[in-house]
Protein backbone atom coordinates (compact mmCIF):
# COMPACT_ATOMS: atom_id res chain seq x y z
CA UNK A 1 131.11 125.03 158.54
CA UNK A 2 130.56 128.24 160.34
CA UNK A 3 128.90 128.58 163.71
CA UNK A 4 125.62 128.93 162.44
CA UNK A 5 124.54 126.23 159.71
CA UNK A 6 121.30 128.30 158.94
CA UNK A 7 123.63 131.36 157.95
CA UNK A 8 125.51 129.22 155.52
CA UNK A 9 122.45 128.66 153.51
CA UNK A 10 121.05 131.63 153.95
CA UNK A 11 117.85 130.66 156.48
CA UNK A 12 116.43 131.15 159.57
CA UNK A 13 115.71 128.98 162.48
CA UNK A 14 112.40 128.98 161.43
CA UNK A 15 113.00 127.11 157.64
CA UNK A 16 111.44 124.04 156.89
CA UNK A 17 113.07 120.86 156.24
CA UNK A 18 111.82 121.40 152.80
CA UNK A 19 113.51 125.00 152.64
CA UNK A 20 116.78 123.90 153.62
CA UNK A 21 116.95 120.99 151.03
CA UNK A 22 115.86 123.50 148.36
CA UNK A 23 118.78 126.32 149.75
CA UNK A 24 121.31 123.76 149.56
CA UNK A 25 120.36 122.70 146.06
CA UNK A 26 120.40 125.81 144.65
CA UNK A 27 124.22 126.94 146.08
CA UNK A 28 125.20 123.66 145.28
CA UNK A 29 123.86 124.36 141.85
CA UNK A 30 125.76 127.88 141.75
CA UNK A 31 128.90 127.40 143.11
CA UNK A 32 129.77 123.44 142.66
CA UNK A 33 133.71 123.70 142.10
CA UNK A 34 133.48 121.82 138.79
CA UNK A 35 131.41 124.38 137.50
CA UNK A 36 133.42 127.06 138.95
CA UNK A 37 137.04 125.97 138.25
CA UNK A 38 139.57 128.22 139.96
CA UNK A 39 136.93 130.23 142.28
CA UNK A 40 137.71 129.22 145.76
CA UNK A 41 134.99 131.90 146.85
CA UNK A 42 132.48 129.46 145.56
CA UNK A 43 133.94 126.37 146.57
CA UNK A 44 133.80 127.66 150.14
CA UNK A 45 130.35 128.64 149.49
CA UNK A 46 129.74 125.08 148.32
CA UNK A 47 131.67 123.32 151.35
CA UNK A 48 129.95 125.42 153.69
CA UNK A 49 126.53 124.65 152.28
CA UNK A 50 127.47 121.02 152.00
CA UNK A 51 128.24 120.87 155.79
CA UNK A 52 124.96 122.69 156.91
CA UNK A 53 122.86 120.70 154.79
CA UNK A 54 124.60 117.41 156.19
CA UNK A 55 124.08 118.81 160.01
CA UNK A 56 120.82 119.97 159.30
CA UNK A 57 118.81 117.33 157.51
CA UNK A 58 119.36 115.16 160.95
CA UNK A 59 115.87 116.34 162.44
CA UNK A 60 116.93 115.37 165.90
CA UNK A 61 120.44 116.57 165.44
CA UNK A 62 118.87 120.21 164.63
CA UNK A 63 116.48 119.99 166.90
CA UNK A 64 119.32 119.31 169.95
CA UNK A 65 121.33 122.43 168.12
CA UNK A 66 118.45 124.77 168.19
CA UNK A 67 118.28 123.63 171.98
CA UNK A 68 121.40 124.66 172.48
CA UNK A 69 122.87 121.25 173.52
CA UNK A 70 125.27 121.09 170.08
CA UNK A 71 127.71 123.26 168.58
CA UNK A 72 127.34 123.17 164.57
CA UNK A 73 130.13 120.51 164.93
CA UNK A 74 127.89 118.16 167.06
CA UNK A 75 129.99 118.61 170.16
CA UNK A 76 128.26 118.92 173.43
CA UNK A 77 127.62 122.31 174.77
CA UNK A 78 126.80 121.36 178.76
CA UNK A 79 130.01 120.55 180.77
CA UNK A 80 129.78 117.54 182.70
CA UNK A 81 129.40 118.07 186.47
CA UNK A 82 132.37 116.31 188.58
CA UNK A 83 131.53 114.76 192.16
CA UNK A 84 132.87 118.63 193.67
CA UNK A 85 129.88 120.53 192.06
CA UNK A 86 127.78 117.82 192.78
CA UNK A 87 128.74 117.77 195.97
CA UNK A 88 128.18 121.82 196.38
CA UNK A 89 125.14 121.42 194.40
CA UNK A 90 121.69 122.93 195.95
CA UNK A 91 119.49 120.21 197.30
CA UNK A 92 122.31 117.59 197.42
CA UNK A 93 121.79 115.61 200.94
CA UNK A 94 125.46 115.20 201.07
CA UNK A 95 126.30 119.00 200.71
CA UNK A 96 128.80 120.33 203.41
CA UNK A 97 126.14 123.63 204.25
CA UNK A 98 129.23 125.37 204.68
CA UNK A 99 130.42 123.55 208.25
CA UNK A 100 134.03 122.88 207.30
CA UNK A 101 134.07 120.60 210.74
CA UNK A 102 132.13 117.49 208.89
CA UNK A 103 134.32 116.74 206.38
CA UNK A 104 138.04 117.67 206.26
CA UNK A 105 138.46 118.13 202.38
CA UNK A 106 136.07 117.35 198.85
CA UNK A 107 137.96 114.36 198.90
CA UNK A 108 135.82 113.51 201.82
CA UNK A 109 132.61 114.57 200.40
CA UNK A 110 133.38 112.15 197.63
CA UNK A 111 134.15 109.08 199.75
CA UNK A 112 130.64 109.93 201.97
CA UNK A 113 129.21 110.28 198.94
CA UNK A 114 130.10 106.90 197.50
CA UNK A 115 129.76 105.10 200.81
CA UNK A 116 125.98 106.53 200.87
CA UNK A 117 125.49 105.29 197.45
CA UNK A 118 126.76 101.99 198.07
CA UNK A 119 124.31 101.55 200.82
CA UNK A 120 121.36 102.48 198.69
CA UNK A 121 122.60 100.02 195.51
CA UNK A 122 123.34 97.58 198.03
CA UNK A 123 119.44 97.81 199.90
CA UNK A 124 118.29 97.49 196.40
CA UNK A 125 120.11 94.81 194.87
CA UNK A 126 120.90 92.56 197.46
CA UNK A 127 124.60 92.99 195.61
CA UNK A 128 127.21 95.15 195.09
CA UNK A 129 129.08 95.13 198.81
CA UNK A 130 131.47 92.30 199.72
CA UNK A 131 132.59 91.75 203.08
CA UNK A 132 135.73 92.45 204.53
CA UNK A 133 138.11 90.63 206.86
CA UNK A 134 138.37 91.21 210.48
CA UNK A 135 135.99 93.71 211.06
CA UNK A 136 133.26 92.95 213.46
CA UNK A 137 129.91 91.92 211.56
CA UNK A 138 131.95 92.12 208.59
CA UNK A 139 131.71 95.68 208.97
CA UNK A 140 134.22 96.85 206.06
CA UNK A 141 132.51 97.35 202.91
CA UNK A 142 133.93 97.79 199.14
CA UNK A 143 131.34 99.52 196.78
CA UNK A 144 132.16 98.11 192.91
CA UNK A 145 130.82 100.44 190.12
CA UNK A 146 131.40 100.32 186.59
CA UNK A 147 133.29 103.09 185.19
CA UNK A 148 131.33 106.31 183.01
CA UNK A 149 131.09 105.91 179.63
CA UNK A 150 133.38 108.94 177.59
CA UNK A 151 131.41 110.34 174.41
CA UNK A 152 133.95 112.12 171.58
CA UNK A 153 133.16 113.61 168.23
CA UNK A 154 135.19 112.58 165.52
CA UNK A 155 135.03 114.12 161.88
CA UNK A 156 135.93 111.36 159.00
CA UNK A 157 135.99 112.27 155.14
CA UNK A 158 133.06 111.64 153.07
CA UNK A 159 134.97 108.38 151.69
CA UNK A 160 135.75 107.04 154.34
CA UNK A 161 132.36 106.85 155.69
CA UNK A 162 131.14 105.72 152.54
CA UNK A 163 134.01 102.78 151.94
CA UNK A 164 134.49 101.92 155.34
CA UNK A 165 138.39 103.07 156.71
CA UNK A 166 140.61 102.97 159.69
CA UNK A 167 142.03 106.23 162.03
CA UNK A 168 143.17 107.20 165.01
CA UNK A 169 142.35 109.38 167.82
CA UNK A 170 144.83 110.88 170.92
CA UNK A 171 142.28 110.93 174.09
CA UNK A 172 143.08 113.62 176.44
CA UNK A 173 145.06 111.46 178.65
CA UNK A 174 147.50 111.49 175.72
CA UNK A 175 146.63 107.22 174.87
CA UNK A 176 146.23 106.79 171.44
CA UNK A 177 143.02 104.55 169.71
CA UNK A 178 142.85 102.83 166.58
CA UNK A 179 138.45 103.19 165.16
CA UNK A 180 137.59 101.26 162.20
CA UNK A 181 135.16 103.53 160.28
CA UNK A 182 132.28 100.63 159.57
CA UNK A 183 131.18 100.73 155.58
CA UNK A 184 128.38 102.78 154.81
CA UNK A 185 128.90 105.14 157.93
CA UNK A 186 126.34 107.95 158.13
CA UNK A 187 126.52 111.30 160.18
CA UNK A 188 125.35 110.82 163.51
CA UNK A 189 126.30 107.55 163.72
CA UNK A 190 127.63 106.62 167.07
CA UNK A 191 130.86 103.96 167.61
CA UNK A 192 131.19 102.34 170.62
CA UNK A 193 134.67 101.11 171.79
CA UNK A 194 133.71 98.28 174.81
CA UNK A 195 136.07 99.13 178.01
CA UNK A 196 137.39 102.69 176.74
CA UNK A 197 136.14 105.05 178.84
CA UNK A 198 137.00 105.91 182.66
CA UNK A 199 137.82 103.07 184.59
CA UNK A 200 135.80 101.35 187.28
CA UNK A 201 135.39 101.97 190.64
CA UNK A 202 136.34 99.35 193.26
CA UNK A 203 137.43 96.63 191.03
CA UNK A 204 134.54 97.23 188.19
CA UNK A 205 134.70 97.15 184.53
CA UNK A 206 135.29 100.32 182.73
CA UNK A 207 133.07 102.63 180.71
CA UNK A 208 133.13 102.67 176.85
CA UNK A 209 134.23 105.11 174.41
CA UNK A 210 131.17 106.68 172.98
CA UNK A 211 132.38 108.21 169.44
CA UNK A 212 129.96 110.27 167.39
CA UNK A 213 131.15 110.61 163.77
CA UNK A 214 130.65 113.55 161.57
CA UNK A 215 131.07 113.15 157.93
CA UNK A 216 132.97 115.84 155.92
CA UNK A 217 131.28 117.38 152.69
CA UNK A 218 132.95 116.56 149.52
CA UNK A 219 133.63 118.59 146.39
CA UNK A 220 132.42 115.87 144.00
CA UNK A 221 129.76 113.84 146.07
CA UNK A 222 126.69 114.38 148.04
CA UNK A 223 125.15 111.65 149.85
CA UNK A 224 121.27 111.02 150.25
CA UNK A 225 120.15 107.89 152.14
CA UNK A 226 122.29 104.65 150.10
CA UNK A 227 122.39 107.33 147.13
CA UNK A 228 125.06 109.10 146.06
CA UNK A 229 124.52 112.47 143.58
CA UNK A 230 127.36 114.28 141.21
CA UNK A 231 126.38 117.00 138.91
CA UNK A 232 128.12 116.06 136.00
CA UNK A 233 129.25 119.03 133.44
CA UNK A 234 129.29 117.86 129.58
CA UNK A 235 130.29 119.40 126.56
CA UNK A 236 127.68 121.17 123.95
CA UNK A 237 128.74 118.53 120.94
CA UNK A 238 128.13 115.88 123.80
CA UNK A 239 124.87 116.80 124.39
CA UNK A 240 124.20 116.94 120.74
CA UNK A 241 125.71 113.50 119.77
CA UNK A 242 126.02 111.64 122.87
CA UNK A 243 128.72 109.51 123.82
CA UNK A 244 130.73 107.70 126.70
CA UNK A 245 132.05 109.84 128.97
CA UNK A 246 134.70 109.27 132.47
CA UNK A 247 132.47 109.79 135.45
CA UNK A 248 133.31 109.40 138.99
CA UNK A 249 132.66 107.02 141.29
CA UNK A 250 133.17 106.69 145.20
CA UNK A 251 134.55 102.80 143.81
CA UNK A 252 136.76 105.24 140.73
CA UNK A 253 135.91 106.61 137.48
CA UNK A 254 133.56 104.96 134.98
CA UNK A 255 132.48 105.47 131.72
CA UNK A 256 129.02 106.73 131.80
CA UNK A 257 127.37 106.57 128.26
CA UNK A 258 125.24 110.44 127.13
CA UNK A 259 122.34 109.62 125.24
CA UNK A 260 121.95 111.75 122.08
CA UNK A 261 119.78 115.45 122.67
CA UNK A 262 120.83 115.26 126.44
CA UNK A 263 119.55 118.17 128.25
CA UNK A 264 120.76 119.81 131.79
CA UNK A 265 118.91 118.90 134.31
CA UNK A 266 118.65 115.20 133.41
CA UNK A 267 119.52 112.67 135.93
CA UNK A 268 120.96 109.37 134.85
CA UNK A 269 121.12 106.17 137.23
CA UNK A 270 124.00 104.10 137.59
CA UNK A 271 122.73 100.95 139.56
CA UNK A 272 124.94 99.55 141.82
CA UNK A 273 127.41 102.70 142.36
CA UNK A 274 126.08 104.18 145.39
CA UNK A 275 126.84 103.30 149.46
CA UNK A 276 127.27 100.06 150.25
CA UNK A 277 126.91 98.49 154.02
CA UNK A 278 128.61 96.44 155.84
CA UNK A 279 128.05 93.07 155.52
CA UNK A 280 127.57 92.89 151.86
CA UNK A 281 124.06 94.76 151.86
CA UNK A 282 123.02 95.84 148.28
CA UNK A 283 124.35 99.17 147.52
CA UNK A 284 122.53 102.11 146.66
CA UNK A 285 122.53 103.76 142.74
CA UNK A 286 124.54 106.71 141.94
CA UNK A 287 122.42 109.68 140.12
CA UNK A 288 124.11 111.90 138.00
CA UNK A 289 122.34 115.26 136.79
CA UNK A 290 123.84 116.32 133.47
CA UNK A 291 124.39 120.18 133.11
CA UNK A 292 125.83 121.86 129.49
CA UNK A 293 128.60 123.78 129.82
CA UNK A 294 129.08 126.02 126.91
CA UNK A 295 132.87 126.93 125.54
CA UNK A 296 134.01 129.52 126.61
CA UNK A 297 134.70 131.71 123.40
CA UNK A 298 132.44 131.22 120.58
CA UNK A 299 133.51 131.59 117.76
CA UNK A 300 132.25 132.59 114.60
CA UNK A 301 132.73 128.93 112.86
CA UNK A 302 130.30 127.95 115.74
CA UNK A 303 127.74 130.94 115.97
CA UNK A 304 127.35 131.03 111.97
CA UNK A 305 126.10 126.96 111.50
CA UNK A 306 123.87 127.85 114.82
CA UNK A 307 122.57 130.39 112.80
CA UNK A 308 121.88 128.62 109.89
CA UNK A 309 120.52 125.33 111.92
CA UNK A 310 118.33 127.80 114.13
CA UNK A 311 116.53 128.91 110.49
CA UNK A 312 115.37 126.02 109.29
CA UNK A 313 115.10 123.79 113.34
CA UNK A 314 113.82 126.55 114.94
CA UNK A 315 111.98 124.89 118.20
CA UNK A 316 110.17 126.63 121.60
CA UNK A 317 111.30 124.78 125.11
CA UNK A 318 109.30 126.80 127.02
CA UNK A 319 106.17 126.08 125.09
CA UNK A 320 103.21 125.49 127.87
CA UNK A 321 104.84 128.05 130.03
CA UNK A 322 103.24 131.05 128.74
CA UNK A 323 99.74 133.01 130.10
């Protein structure tokens, strides 16, 4: 997706949630790769649609993104302050004012900090502070804090969110983690890994990993709620006559069965073949909008019976349209 998910579908900030539904549809409609074999022009139209609609239809995802808080991947934008800016920062009791002579080094300004904020946890709690040996009073005091939680952003394919999966992320300490993808695993959805993050001050536990997942478009599949929707392309004869037909699945291909006189547009439901959830939750249907693809040379074989059908089945489809 590019940089700005409005620009991929052709919008403004200022589009309603209803606007960028309908802008996705209609690229979707126009430049699906089935229906535009060999045109990677349109399938990076489509994927690029795809991924703004996906980042988009999360109100409070867009909503942080027109804040500026995102990036169109999700990522955060604000840079998290470490204890030397807070200890510069205006308005920060424990800020050196410039007199070198108080503290020797930030490394100082850290450990003042922390002592300072021991007190105050300790004052509050009753807790926290455990007395040390051979001090008078007991006078040596540990602070014990649990370590910060560290928040990632991880992009999965659209299957693997869907089916549940297993990967692997390098941290930036170079330690390597193993995330199940949980089935039925929707964009936005946050993992947490329990004692992941930074480690804990003073003897306490350590913070979590915090992973945000992302979930990549798909040329076949779009996703909406449990529901998963393919536009299926069928042959003129099998629009005509009907007949079973391979569809597929995010389980595999099925055979779907074309009811005689099928038109495009028409959705059919297949009950059963959407997004399951973990824990054996029902799973959502699986809606498939037929759309006619003509051959495509006709020949004269074909354009001489439709012709002579068209003379004596002559019919009006866009009867009740006209003014």
């Amino acid at each position: 997706m590019s940089n700005d998910p409005y620009a991929a579908l052709g919008l403004k900030k200022t589009a309603t949630a209803d606007e960028i539904k309908k802008a996705y549809r209609k690229i979707a409609r126009d430049s699906h790769p089935d229906l535009n074999p060999e045109d990677k022009e349109a399938e990076a139209r489509f994927k690029a649609a795809a991924a703004a609609y996906d980042f988009l239809k999360d109100a409070e995802q867009r909503a942080r993104f027109d804040r500026g808080e995102i990036d169109a991947t999700g990522a955060e934008t604000r840079q998290r302050q470490y204890y030397r800016d807070y200890a510069e920062a205006p308005g920060n009791p424990y800020r050196s004012h410039g007199q070198a002579e108080e503290f020797a080094d930030a490394s100082d300004i850290f450990a003042e900090f922390m002592r300072q904020q021991g007190r105050a946890q300790g004052r509050a709690q009753g807790q926290g502070f455990s007395q040390g040996q051979g001090h008078p009073g007991g006078g040596q005091q540990h602070f014990r804090a649990r370590g910060s939680d560290h928040r990632y952003t991880l992009e999965v394919p659209f299957l693997d969110a869907a089916n549940g999966g297993k990967t692997r992320i390098t941290l930036p300490d170079g330690a390597a983690l193993e995330v199940s993808i949980p089935k039925g695993s929707a964009d936005g959805q946050t993992i947490r890994l329990r004692g992941k993050g930074e480690p804990g001050f003073g003897g306490g536990t350590s913070g979590d990993a915090l992973i945000t997942l992302t979930v990549a478009a798909h040329p076949v599949f779009r996703r909406e709620g449990n529901d998963i929707l393919i536009t299926l392309p069928i042959t003129l004869d099998e629009a005509v006559l009907g007949g079973k037909v391979d569809a597929p699945t995010i389980d595999g291909t099925v055979k779907l069965t074309i009811p005689k006189g099928a038109s495009s547009g028409q959705v059919l439901r297949m009950r059963g073949r959407g997004v399951g959830l973990a824990g054996g939750k029902a799973a959502g249907d699986q809606k498939v909008e037929l759309r006619i693809v003509m051959p495509e040379h006709i020949d004269d074989g074909l354009a001489e019976f439709i012709e002579s059908w068209r003379r004596d089945h002559s019919y009006d489809p866009r009867k009740g349209m006209k003014r």
